[in-house]
C-alpha atoms as a PDB file:
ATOM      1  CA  UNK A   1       1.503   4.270  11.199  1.00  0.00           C
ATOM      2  CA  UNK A   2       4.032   1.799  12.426  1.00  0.00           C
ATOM      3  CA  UNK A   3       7.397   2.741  11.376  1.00  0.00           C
ATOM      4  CA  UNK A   4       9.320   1.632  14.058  1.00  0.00           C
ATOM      5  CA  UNK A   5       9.048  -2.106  12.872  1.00  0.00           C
ATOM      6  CA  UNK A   6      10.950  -1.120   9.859  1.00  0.00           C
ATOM      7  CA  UNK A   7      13.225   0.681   8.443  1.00  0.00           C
ATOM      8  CA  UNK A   8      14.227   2.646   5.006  1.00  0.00           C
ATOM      9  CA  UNK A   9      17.755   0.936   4.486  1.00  0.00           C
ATOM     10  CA  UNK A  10      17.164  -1.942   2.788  1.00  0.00           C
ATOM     11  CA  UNK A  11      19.918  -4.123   5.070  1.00  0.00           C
ATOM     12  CA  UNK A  12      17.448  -3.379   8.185  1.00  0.00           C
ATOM     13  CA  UNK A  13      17.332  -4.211  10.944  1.00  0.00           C
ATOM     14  CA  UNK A  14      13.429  -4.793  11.152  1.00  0.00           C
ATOM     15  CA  UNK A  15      11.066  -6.581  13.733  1.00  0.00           C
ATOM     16  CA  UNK A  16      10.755  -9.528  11.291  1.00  0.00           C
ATOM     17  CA  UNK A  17      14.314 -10.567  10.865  1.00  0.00           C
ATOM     18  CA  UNK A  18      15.299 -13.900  11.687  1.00  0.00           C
ATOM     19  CA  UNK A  19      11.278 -15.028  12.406  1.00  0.00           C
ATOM     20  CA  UNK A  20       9.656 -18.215  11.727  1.00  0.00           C
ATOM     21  CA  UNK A  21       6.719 -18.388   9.515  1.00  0.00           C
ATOM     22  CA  UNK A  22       4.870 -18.689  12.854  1.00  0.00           C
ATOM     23  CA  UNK A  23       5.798 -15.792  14.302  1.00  0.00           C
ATOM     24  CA  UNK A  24       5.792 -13.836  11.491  1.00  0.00           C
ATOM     25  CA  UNK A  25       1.535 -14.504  11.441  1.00  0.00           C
ATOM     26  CA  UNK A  26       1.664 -13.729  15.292  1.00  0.00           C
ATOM     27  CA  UNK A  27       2.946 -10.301  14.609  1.00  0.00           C
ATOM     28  CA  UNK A  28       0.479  -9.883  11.864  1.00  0.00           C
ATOM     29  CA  UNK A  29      -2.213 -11.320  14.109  1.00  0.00           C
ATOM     30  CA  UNK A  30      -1.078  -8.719  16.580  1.00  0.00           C
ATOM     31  CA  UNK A  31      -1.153  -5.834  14.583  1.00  0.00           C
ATOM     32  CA  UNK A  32      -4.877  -6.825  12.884  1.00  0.00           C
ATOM     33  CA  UNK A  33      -5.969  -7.441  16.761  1.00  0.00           C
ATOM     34  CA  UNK A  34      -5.103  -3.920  17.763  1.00  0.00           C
ATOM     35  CA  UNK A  35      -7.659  -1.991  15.442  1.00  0.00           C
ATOM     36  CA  UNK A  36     -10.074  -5.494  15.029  1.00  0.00           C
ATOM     37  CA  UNK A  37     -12.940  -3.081  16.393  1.00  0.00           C
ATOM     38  CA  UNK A  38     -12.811  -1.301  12.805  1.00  0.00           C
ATOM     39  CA  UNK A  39     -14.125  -4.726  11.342  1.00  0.00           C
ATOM     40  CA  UNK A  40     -12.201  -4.144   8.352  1.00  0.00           C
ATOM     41  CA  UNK A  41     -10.385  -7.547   8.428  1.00  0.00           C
ATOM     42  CA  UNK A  42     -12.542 -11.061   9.843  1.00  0.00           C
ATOM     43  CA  UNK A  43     -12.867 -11.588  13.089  1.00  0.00           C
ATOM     44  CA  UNK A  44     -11.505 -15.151  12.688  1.00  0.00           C
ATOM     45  CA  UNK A  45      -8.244 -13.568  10.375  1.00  0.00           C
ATOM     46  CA  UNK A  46      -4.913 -16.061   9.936  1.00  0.00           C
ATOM     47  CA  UNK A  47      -2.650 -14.629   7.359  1.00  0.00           C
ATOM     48  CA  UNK A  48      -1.575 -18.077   6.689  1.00  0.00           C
ATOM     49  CA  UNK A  49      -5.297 -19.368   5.938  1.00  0.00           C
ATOM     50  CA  UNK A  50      -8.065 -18.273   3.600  1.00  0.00           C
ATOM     51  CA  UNK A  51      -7.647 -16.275  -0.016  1.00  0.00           C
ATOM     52  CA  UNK A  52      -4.747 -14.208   1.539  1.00  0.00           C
ATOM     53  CA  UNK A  53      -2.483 -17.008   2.074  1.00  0.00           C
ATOM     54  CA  UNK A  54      -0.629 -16.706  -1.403  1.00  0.00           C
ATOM     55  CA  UNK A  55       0.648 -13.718  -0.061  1.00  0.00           C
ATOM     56  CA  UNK A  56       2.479 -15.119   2.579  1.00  0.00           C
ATOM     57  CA  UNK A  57       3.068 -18.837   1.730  1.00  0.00           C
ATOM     58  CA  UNK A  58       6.306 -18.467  -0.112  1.00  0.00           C
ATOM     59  CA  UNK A  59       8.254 -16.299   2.720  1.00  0.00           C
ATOM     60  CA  UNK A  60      11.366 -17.753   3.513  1.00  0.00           C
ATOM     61  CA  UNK A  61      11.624 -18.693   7.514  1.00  0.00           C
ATOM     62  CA  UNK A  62      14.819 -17.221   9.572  1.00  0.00           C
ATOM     63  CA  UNK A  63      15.665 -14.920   6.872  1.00  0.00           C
ATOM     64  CA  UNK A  64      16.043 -11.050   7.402  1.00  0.00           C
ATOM     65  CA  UNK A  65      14.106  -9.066   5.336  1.00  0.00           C
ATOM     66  CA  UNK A  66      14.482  -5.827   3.330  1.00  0.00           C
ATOM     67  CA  UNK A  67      13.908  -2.881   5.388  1.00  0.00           C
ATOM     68  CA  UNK A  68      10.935  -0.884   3.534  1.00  0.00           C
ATOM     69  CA  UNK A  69       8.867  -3.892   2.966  1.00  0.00           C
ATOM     70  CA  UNK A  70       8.097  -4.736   7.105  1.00  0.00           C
ATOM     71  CA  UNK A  71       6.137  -1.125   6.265  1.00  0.00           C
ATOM     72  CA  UNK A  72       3.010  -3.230   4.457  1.00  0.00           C
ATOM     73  CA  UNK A  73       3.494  -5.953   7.275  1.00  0.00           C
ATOM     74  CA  UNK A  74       3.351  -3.517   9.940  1.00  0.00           C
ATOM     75  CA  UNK A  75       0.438  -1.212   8.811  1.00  0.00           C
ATOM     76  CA  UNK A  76      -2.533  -3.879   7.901  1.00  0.00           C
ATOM     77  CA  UNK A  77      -4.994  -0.938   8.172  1.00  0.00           C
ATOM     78  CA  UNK A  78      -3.106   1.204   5.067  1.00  0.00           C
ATOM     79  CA  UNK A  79      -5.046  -1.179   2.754  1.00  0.00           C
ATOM     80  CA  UNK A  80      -3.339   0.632  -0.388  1.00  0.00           C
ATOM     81  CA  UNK A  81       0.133   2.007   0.106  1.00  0.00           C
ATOM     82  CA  UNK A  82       1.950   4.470  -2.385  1.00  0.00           C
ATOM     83  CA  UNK A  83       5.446   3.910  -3.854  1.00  0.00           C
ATOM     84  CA  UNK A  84       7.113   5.206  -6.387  1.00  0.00           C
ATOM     85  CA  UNK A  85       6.313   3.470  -9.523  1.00  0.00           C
ATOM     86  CA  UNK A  86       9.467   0.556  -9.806  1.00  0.00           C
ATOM     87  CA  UNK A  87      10.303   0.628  -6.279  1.00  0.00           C
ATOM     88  CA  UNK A  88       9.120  -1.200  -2.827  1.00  0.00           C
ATOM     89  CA  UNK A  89       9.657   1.948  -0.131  1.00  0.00           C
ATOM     90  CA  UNK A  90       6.373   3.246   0.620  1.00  0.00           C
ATOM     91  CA  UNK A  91       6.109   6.729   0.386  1.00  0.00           C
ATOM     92  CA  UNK A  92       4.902   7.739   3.996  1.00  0.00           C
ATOM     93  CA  UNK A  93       8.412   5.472   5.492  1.00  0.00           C
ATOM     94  CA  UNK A  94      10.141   8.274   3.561  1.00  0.00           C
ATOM     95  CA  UNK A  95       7.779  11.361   4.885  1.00  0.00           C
ATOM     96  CA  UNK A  96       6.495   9.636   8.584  1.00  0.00           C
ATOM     97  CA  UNK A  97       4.830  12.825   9.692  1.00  0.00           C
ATOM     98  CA  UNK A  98       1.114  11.899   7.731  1.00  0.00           C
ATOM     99  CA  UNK A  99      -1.999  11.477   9.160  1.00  0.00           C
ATOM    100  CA  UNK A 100      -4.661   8.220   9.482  1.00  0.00           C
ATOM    101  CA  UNK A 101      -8.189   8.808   9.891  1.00  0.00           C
ATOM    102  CA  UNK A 102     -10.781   5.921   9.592  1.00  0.00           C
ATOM    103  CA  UNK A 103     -14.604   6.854   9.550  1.00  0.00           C
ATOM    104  CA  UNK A 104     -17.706   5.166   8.101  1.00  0.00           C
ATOM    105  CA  UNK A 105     -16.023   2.908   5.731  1.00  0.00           C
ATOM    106  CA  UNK A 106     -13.635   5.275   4.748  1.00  0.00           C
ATOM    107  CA  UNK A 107      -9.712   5.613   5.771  1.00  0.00           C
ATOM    108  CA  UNK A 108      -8.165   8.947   4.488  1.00  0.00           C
ATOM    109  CA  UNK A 109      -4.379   9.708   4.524  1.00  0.00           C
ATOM    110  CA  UNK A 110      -3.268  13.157   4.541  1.00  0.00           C
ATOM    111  CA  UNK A 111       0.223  14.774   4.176  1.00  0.00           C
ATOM    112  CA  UNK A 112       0.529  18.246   4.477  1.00  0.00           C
ATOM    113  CA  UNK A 113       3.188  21.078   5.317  1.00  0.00           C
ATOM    114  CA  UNK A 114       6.595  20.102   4.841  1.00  0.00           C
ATOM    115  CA  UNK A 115       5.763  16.670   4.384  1.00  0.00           C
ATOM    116  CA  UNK A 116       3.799  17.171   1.512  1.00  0.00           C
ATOM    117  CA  UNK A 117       6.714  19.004   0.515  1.00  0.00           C
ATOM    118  CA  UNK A 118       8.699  15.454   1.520  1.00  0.00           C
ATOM    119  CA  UNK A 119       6.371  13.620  -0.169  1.00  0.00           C
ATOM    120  CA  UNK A 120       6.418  15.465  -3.651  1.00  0.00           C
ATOM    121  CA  UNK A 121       9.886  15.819  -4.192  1.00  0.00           C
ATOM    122  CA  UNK A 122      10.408  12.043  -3.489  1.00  0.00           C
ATOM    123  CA  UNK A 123       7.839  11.159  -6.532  1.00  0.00           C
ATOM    124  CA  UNK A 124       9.739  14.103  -8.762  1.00  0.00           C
ATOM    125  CA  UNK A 125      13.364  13.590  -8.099  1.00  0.00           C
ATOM    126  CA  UNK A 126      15.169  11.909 -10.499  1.00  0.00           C
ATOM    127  CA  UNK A 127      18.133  10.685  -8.530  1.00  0.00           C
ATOM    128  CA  UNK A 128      15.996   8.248  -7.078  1.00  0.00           C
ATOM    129  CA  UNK A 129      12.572   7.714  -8.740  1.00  0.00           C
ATOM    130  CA  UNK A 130      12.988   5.619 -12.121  1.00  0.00           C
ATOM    131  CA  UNK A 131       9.491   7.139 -13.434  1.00  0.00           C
ATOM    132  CA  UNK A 132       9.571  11.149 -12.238  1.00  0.00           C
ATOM    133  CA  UNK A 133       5.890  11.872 -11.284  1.00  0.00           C
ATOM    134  CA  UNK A 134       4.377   8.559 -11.184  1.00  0.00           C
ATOM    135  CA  UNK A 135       3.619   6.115  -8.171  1.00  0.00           C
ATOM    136  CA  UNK A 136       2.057   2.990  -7.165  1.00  0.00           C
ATOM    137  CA  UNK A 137      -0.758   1.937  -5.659  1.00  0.00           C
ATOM    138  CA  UNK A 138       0.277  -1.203  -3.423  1.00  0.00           C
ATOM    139  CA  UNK A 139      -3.166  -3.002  -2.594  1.00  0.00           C
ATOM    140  CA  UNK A 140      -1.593  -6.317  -0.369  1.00  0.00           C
ATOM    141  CA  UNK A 141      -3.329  -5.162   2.457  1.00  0.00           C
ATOM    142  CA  UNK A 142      -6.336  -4.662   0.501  1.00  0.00           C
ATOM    143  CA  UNK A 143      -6.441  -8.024  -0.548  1.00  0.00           C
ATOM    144  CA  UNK A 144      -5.211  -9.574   2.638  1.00  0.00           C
ATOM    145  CA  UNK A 145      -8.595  -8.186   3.977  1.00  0.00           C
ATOM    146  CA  UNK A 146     -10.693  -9.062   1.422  1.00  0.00           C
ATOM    147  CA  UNK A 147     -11.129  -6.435  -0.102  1.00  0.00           C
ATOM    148  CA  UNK A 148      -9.508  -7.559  -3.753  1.00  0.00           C
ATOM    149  CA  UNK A 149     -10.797  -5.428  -6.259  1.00  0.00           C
ATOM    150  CA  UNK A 150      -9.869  -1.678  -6.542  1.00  0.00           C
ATOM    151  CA  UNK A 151     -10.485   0.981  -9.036  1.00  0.00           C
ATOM    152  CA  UNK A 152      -9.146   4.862  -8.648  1.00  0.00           C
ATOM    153  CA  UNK A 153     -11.827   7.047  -8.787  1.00  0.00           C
ATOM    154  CA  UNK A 154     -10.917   9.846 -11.271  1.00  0.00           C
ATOM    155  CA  UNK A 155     -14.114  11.884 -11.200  1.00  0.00           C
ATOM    156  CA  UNK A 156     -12.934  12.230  -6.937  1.00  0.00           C
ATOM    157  CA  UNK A 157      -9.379  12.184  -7.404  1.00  0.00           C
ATOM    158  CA  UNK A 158      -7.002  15.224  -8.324  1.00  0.00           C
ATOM    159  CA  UNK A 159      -3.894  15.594  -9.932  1.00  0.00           C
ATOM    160  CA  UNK A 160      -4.239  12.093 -11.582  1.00  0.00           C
ATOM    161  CA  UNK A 161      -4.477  11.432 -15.302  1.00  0.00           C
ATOM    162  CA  UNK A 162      -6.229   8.695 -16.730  1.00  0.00           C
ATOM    163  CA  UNK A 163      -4.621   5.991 -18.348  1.00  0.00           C
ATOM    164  CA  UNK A 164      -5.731   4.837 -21.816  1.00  0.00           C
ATOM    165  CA  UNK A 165      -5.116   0.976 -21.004  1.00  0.00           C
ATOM    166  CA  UNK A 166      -8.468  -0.987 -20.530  1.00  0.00           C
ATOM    167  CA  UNK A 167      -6.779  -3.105 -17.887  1.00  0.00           C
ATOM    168  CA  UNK A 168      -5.375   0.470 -15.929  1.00  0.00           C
ATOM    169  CA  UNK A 169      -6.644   0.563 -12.120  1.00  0.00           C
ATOM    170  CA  UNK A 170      -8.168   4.171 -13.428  1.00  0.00           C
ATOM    171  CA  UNK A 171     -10.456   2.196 -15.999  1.00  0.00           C
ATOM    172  CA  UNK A 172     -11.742  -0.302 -14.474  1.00  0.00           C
ATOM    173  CA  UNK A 173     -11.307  -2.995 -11.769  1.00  0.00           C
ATOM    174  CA  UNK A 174      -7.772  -3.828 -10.509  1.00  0.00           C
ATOM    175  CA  UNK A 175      -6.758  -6.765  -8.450  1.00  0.00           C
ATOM    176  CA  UNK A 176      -3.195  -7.959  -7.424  1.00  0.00           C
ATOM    177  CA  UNK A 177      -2.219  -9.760  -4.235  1.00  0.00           C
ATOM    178  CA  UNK A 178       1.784  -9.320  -4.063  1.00  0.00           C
ATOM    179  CA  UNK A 179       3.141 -11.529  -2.354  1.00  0.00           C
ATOM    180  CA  UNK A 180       6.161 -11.755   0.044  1.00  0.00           C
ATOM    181  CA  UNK A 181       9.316 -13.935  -0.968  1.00  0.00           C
ATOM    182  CA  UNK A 182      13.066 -14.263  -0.756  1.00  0.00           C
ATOM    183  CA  UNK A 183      13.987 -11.337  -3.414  1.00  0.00           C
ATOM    184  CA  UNK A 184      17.140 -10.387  -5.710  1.00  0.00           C
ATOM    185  CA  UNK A 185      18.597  -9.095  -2.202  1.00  0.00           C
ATOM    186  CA  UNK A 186      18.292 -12.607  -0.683  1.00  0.00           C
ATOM    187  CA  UNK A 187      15.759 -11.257   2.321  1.00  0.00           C
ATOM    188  CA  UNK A 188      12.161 -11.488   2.554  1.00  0.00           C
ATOM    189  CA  UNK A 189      10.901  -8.593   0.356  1.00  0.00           C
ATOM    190  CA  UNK A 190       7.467  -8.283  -1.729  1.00  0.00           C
ATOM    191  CA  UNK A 191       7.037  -8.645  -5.237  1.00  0.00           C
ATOM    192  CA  UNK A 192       5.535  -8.390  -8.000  1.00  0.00           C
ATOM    193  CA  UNK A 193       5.724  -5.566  -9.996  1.00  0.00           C
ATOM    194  CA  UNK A 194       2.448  -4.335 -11.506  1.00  0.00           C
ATOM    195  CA  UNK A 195       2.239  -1.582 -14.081  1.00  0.00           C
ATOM    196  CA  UNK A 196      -1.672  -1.434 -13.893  1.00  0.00           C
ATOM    197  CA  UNK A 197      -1.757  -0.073 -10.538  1.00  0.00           C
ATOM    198  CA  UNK A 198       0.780   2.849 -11.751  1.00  0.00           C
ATOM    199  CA  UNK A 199      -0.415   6.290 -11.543  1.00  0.00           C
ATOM    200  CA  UNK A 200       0.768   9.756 -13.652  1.00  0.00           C
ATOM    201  CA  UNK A 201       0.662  12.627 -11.322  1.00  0.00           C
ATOM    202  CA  UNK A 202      -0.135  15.986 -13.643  1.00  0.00           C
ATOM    203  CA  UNK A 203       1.433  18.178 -11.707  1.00  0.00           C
ATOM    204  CA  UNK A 204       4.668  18.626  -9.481  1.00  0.00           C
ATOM    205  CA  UNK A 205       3.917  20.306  -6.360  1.00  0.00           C
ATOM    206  CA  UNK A 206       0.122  20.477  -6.505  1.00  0.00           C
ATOM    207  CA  UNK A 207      -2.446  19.174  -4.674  1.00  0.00           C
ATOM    208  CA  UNK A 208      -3.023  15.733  -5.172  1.00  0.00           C
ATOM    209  CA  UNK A 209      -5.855  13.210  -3.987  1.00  0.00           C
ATOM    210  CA  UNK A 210      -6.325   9.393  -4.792  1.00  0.00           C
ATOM    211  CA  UNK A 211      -9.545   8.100  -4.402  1.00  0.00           C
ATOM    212  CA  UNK A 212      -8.988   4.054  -4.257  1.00  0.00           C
ATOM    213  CA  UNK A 213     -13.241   2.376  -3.699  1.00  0.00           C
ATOM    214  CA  UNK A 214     -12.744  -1.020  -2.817  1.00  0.00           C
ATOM    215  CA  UNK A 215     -14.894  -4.228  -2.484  1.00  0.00           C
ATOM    216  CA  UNK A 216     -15.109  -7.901  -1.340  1.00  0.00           C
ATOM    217  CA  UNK A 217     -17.030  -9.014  -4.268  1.00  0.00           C
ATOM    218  CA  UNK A 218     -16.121  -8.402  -7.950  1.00  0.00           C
ATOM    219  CA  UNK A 219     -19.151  -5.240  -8.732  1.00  0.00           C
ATOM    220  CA  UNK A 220     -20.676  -5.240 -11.859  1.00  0.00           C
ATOM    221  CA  UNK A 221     -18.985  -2.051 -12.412  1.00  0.00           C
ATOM    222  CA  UNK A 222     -16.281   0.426 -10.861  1.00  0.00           C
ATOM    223  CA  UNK A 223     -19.426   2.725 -10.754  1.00  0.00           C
ATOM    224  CA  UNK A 224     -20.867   0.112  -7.595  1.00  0.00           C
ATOM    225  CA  UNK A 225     -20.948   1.768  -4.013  1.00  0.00           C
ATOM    226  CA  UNK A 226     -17.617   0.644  -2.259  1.00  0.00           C
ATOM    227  CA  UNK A 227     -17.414  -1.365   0.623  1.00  0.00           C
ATOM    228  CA  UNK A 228     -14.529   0.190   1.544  1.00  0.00           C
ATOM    229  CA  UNK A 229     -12.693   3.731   0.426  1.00  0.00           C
ATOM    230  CA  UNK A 230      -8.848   4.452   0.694  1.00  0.00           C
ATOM    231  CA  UNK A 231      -7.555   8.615   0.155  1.00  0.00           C
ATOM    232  CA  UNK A 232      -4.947   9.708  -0.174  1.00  0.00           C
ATOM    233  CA  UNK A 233      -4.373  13.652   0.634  1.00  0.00           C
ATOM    234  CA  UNK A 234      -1.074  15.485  -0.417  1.00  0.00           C
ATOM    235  CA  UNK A 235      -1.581  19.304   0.216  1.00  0.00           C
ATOM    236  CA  UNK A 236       0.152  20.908  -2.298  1.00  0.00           C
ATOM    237  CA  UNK A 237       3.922  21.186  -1.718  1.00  0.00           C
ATOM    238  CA  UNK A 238       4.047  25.335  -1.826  1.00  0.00           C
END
């Protein structure tokens, strides 16, 4: 995980600031080129070309941008990212020490020790998250992969309720691009918003696990064998 690129205060400084839209893509490029042997994104990938280009087309040029959100730039092989439900900071900027493993379609990110511990009492501490116990899944790298439609798998998940909303990434098939623009801060940050993609956490302190099966084509069903499978790992926080 890059987290060098970024950084958690939202006034920066981060790799980006100040870039054209040009360079901006040749740091994506970069960062897709270094792991391209995975074959997760095309081999002919141009952030600013294809179905992914919504997500960077409205980025303003020579602007700075807001610290956390160089994190989803930086890291195109986290295709889902977790944040605390209503905000942009990803999770593993705040607790760095987590591990990446890719194998056979499936990428698995584990926390454990003390930052699990990091990690749980970020999602439960209400001084700072707006919605104790619940996160987001963040799927921009997802999409800008092709990989656009998501669905948490509850039956392989733990420590995650089901929502009752027929449009809820637990029910059925999810897809949301983001996009990056010039925010309420005036810097490059990424929006929108998405309550379908929020998740209730049963338990503070025990172990959790996301399951996130992803594909390039809408399936018939979330019940269709992935293309691609995100996890998240949390040991629990004892």
């Amino acid at each position: 995980m890059d987290t060098t690129s970024c950084s958690l205060s939202h006034e920066g400084p981060t790799a980006l600031d100040g870039m054209g839209i040009d360079e901006i893509a040749a740091f994506r490029r970069n960062k897709v080129e270094e792991y391209a042997f995975l074959g997760i994104f095309p081999a002919d990938y141009d952030p600013l070309h294809g179905p992914g280009a919504r997500i960077w087309k409205s980025i303003s040029p020579g602007a700075n941008w807001l610290g956390p959100s160089v994190y989803y730039v930086a890291n195109p092989y986290l295709p889902i990212v977790l944040t605390c439900a209503n905000h942009v900071t990803p999770l593993a900027l705040f607790c760095p020490q987590g591990e990446v493993v890719y194998e056979g379609g499936r990428i698995v990110e584990s926390h454990h020790g003390d930052d699990a511990r990091c990690w749980s009492a970020r999602v439960w501490d209400p001084a700072y998250a707006d919605h104790p116990g619940q996160v987001r899944a963040v799927m921009v790298n997802a999409y800008d992969a092709g990989f656009p439609f998501a669905h948490v798998d509850i039956s392989a998940s733990q420590n995650i309720a089901r929502d009752e909303s027929s449009d809820h990434i637990t029910r059925g098939l999810h897809s949301q691009s983001s996009f990056f623009h010039l925010g309420r801060y005036t810097v490059n940050n990424i929006s929108p918003e998405d309550h379908r993609a929020w998740l209730r956490l049963l338990e503070r302190g025990a172990a959790t696990r996301v399951v996130i099966r992803l594909w390039r084509q809408i399936p018939p069903s979330p019940a269709q064998e992935a293309d691609l499978t995100y996890e998240l790992d949390v040991g629990p926080e004892a």
